[in-house]
C-alpha atoms as a PDB file:
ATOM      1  CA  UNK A   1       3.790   4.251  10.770  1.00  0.00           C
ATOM      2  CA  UNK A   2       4.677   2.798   7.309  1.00  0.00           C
ATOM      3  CA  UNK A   3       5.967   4.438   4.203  1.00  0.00           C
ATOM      4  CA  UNK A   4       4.508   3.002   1.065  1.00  0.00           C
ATOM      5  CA  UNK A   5       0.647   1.722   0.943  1.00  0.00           C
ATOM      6  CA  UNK A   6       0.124  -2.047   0.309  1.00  0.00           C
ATOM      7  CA  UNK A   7      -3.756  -2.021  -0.802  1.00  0.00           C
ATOM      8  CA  UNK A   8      -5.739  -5.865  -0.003  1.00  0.00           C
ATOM      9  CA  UNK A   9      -4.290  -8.688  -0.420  1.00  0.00           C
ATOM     10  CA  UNK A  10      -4.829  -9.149  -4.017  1.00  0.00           C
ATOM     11  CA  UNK A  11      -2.229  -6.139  -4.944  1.00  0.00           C
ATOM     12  CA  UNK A  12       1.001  -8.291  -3.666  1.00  0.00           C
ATOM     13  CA  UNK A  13       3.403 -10.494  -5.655  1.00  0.00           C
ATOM     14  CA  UNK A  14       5.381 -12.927  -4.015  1.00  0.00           C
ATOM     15  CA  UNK A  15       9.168 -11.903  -4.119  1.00  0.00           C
ATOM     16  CA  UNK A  16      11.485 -13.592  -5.924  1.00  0.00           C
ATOM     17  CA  UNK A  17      13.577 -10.491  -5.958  1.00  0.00           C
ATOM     18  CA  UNK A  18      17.155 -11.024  -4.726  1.00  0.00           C
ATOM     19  CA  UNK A  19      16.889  -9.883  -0.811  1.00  0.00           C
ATOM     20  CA  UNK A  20      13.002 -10.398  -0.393  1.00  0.00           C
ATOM     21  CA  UNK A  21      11.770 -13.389   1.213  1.00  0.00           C
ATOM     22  CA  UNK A  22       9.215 -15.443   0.111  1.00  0.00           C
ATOM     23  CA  UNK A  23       6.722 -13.559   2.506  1.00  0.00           C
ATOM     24  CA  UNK A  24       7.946 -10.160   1.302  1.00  0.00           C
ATOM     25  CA  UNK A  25       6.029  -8.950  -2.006  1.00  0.00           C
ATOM     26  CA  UNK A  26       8.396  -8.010  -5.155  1.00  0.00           C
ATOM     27  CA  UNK A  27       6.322  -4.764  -5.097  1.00  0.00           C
ATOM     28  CA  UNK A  28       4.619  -2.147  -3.630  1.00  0.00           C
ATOM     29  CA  UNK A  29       2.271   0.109  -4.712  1.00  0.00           C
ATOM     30  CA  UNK A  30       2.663   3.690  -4.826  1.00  0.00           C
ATOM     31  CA  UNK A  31      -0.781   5.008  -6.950  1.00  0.00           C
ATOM     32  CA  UNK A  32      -3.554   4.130  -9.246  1.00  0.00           C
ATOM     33  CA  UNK A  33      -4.593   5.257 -12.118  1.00  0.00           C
ATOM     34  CA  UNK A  34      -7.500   6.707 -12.534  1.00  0.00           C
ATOM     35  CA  UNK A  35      -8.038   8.398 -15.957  1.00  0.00           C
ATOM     36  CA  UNK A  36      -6.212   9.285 -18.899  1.00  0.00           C
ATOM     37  CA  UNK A  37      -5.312  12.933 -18.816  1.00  0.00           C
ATOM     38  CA  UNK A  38      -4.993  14.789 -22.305  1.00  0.00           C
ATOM     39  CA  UNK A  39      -4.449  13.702 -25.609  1.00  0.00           C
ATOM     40  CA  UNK A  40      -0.342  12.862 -25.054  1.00  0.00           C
ATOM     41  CA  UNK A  41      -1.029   9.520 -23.262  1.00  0.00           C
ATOM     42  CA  UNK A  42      -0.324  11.170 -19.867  1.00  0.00           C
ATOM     43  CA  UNK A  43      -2.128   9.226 -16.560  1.00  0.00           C
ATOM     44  CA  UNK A  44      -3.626  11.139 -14.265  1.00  0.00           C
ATOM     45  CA  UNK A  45      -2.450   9.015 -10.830  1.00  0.00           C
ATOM     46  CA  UNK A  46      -4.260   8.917  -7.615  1.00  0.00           C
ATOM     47  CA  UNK A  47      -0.942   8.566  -5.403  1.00  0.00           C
ATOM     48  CA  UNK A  48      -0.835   5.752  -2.666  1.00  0.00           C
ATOM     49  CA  UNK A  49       2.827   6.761  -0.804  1.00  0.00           C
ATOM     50  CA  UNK A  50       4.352   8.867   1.921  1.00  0.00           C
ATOM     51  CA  UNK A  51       6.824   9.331  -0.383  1.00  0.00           C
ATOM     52  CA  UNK A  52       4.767  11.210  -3.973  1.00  0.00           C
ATOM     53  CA  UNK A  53       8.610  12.647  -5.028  1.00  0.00           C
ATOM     54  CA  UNK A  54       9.384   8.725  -5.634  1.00  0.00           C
ATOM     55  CA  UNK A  55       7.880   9.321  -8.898  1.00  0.00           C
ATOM     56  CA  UNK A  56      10.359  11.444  -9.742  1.00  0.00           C
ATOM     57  CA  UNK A  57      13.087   9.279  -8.360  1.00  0.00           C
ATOM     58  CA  UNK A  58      12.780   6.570 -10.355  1.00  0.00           C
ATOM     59  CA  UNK A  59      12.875   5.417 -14.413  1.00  0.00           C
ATOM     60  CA  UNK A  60      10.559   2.316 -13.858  1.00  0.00           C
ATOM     61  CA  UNK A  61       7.348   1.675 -12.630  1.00  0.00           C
ATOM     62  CA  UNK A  62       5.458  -1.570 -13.173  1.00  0.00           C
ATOM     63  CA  UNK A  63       1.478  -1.346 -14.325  1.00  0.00           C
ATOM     64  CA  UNK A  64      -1.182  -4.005 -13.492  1.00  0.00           C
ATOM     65  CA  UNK A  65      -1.581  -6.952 -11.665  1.00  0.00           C
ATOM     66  CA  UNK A  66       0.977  -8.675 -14.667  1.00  0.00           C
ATOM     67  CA  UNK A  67       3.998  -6.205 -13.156  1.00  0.00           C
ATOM     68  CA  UNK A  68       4.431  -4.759 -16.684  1.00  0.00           C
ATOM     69  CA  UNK A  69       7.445  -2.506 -16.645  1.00  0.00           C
ATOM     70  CA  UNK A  70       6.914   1.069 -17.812  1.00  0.00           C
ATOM     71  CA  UNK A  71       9.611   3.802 -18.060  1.00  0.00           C
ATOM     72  CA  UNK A  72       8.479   7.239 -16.652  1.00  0.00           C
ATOM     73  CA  UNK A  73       9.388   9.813 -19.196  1.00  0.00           C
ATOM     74  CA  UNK A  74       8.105  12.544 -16.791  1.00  0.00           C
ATOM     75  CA  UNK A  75       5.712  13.705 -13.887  1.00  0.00           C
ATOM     76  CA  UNK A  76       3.930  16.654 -12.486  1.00  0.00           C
ATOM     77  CA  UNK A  77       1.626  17.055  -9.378  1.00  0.00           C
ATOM     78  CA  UNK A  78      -1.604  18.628 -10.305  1.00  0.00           C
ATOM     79  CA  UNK A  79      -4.551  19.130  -7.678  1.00  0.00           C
ATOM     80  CA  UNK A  80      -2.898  16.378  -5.025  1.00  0.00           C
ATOM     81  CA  UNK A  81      -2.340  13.704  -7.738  1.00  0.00           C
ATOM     82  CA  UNK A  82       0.422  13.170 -10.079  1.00  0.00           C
ATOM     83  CA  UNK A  83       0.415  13.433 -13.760  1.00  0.00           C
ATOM     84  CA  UNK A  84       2.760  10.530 -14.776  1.00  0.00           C
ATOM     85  CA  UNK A  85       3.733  10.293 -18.659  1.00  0.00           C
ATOM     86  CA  UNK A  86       5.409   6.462 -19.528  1.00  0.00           C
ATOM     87  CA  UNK A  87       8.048   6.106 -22.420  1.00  0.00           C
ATOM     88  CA  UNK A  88       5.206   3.495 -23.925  1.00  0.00           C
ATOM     89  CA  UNK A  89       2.232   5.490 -23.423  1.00  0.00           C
ATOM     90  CA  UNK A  90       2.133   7.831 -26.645  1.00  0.00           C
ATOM     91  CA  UNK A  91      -1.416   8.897 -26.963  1.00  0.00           C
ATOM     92  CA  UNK A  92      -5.037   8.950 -24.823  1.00  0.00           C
ATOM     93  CA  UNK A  93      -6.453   5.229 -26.265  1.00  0.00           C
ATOM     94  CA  UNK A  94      -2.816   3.721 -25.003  1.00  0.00           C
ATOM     95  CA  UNK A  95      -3.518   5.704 -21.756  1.00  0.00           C
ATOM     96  CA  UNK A  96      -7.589   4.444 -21.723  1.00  0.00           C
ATOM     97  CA  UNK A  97      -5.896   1.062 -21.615  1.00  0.00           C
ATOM     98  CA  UNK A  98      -4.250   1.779 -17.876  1.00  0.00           C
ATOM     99  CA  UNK A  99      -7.445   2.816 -16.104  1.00  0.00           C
ATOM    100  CA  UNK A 100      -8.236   1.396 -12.950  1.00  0.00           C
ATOM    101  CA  UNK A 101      -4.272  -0.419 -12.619  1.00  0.00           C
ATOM    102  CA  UNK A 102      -2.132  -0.221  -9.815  1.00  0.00           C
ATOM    103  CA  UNK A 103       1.113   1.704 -10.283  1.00  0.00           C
ATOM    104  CA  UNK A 104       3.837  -0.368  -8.780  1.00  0.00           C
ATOM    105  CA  UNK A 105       8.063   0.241  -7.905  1.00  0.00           C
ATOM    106  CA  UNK A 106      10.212  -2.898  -6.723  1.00  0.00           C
ATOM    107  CA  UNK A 107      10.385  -3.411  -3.045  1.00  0.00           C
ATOM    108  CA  UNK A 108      13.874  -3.614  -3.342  1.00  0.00           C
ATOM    109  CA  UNK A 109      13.688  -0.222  -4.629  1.00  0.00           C
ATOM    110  CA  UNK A 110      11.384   1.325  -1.548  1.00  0.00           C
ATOM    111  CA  UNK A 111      12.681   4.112   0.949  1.00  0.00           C
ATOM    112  CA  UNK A 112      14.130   1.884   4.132  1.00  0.00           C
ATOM    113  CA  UNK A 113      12.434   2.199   7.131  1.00  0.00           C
ATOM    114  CA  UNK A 114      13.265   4.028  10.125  1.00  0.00           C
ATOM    115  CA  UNK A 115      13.091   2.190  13.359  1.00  0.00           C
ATOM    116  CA  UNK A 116       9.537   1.323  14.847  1.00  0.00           C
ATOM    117  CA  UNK A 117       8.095   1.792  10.966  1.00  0.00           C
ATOM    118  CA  UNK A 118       6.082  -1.119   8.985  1.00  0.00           C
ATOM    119  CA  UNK A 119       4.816  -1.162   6.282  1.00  0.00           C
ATOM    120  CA  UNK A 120       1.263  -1.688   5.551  1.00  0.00           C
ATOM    121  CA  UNK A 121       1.646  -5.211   3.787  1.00  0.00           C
ATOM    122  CA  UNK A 122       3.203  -6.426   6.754  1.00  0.00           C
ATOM    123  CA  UNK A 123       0.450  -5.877   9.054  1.00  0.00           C
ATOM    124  CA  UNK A 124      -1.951  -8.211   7.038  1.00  0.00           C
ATOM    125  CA  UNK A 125      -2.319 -11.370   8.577  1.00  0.00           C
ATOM    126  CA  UNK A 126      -1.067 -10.258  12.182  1.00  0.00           C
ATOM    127  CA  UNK A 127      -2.823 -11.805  14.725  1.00  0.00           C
ATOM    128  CA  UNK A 128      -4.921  -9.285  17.208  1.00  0.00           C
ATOM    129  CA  UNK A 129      -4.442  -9.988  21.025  1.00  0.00           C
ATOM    130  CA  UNK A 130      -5.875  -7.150  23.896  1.00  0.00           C
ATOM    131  CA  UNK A 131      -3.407  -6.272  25.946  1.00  0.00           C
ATOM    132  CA  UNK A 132      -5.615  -8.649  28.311  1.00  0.00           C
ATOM    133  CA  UNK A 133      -4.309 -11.440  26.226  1.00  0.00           C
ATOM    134  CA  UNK A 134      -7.362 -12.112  24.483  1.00  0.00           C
ATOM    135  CA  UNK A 135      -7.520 -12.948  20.965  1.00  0.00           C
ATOM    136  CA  UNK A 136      -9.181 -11.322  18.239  1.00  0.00           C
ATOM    137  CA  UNK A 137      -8.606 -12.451  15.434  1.00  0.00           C
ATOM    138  CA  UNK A 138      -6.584 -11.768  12.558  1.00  0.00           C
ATOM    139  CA  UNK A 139      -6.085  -8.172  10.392  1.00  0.00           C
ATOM    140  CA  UNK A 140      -7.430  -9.520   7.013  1.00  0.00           C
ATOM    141  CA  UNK A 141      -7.857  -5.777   5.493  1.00  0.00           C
ATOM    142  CA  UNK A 142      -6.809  -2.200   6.008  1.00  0.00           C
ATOM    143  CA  UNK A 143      -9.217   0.950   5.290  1.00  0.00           C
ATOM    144  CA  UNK A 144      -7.839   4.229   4.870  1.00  0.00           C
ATOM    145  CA  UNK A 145      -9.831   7.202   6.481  1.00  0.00           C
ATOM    146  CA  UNK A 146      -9.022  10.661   6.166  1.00  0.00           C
ATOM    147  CA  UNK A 147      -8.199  10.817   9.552  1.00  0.00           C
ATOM    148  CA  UNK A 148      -6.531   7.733  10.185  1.00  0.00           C
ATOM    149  CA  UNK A 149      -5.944   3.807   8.888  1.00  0.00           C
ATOM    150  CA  UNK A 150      -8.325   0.974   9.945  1.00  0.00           C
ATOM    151  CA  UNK A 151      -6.920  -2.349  10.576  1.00  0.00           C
ATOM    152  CA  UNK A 152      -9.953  -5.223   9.772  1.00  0.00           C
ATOM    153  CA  UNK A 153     -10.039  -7.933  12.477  1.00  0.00           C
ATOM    154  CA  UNK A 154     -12.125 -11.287  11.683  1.00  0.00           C
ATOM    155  CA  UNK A 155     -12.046 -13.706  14.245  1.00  0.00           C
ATOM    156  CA  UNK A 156     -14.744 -15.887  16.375  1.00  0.00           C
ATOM    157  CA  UNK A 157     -16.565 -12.632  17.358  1.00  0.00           C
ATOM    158  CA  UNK A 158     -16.874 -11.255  13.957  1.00  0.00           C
ATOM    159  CA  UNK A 159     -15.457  -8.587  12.483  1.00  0.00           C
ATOM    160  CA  UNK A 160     -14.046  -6.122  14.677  1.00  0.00           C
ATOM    161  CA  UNK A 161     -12.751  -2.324  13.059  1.00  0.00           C
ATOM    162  CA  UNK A 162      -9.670  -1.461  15.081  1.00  0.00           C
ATOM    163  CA  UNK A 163      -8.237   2.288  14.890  1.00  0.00           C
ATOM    164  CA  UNK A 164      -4.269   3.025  14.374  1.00  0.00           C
ATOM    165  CA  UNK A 165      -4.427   5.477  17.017  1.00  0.00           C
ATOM    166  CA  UNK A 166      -2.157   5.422  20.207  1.00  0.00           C
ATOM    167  CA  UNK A 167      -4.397   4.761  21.957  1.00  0.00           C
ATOM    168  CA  UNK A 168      -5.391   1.675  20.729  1.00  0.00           C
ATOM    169  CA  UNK A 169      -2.279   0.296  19.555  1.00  0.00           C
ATOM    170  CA  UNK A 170      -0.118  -0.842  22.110  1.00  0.00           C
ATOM    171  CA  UNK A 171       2.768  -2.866  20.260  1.00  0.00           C
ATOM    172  CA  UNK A 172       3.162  -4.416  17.023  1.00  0.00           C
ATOM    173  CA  UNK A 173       5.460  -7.429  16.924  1.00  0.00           C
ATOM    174  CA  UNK A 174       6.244  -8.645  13.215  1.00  0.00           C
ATOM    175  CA  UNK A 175       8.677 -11.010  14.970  1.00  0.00           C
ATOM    176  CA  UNK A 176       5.681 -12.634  16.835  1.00  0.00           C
ATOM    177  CA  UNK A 177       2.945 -12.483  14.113  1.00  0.00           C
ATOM    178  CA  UNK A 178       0.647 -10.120  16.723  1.00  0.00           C
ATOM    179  CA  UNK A 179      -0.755  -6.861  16.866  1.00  0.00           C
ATOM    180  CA  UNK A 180      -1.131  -6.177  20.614  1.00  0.00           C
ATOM    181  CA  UNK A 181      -4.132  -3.805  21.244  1.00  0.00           C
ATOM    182  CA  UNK A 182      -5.896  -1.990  24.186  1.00  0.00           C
ATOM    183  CA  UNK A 183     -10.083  -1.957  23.036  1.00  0.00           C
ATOM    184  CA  UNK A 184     -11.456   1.373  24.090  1.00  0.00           C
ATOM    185  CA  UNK A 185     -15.175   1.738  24.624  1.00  0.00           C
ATOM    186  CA  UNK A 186     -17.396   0.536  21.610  1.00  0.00           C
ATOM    187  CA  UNK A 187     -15.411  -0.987  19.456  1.00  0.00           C
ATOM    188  CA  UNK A 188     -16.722  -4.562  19.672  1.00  0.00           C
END
């Protein structure tokens, strides 16, 4: 269904990137950092894409929730999460620094879509209808499972914990603001 993660909320930044709109974000995020890795300044990344060879692809990344640009000197995949070394990172306090940050690329920068594919960022805010025409709510945040993504629905009847799973999701309409669902058994 999408291509690169968009984590809450909180991890956008308002475009003003030529050819985003002011409800696109300037970036997406592809990992996280969770621990120095070595002595070198390397950053051992928790990745957060469809895509993990993008970190390869590119010379910039951006760190933080400040966007600061970084240039990858190199990468390596080690036990499913990427070892990223950054031009400016040059030893393991410099690295310390990073813990916890997003790892960002510009959305202009992002693999295009195929056809019928969203990304996660843009499914925040969709308003939740059954296919019965009832509203839900609105999707306010997304939880990843191992098996599958969980869209977060707050509306008059709480919160309700809808699956991406076909047979759920009916249609998703980015056009129309709505996520058009079919409620199987026990999930109010």
């Amino acid at each position: 269904m999408s291509r690169d993660r968009h984590h809450p909320v909180s991890h956008a930044a308002q475009g003003s990137d030529e050819g985003s709109t002011p409800s696109e974000p300037g970036f997406l995020a592809i990992g996280r950092v969770l621990r120095p890795h070595g002595v070198r300044g390397e950053l051992r990344v928790e990745i957060h894409t469809d895509f993990p060879e993008r970190f390869g692809m590119y010379r910039q990344v951006y760190l933080g929730p400040d966007y600061m640009p970084y240039e990858i000197e190199g990468h390596r995949f080690h036990q499913g999460r990427v070892l990223l070394k950054l031009r400016e990172v040059i030893d393991r306090t410099a690295a310390e620094v990073l813990r916890g940050q997003w790892v960002y690329i510009a959305a202009k920068d992002a693999v295009p879509l195929a056809e019928g594919e969203v990304y996660l960022h843009q499914m925040l805010g969709l308003r939740v209808k059954t296919v019965e025409d009832e509203e839900l709510g609105e999707v306010v945040d997304l939880i990843e499972t191992g098996a599958n993504l969980v869209y977060v629905v707050r509306g008059m009847q709480g919160e309700i914990l809808i699956p991406d799973i076909p047979e759920v999701i009916e249609a998703i309409d980015l056009e129309a603001g709505q996520l058009i669902v079919r409620l199987m058994e026990g999930l109010r």
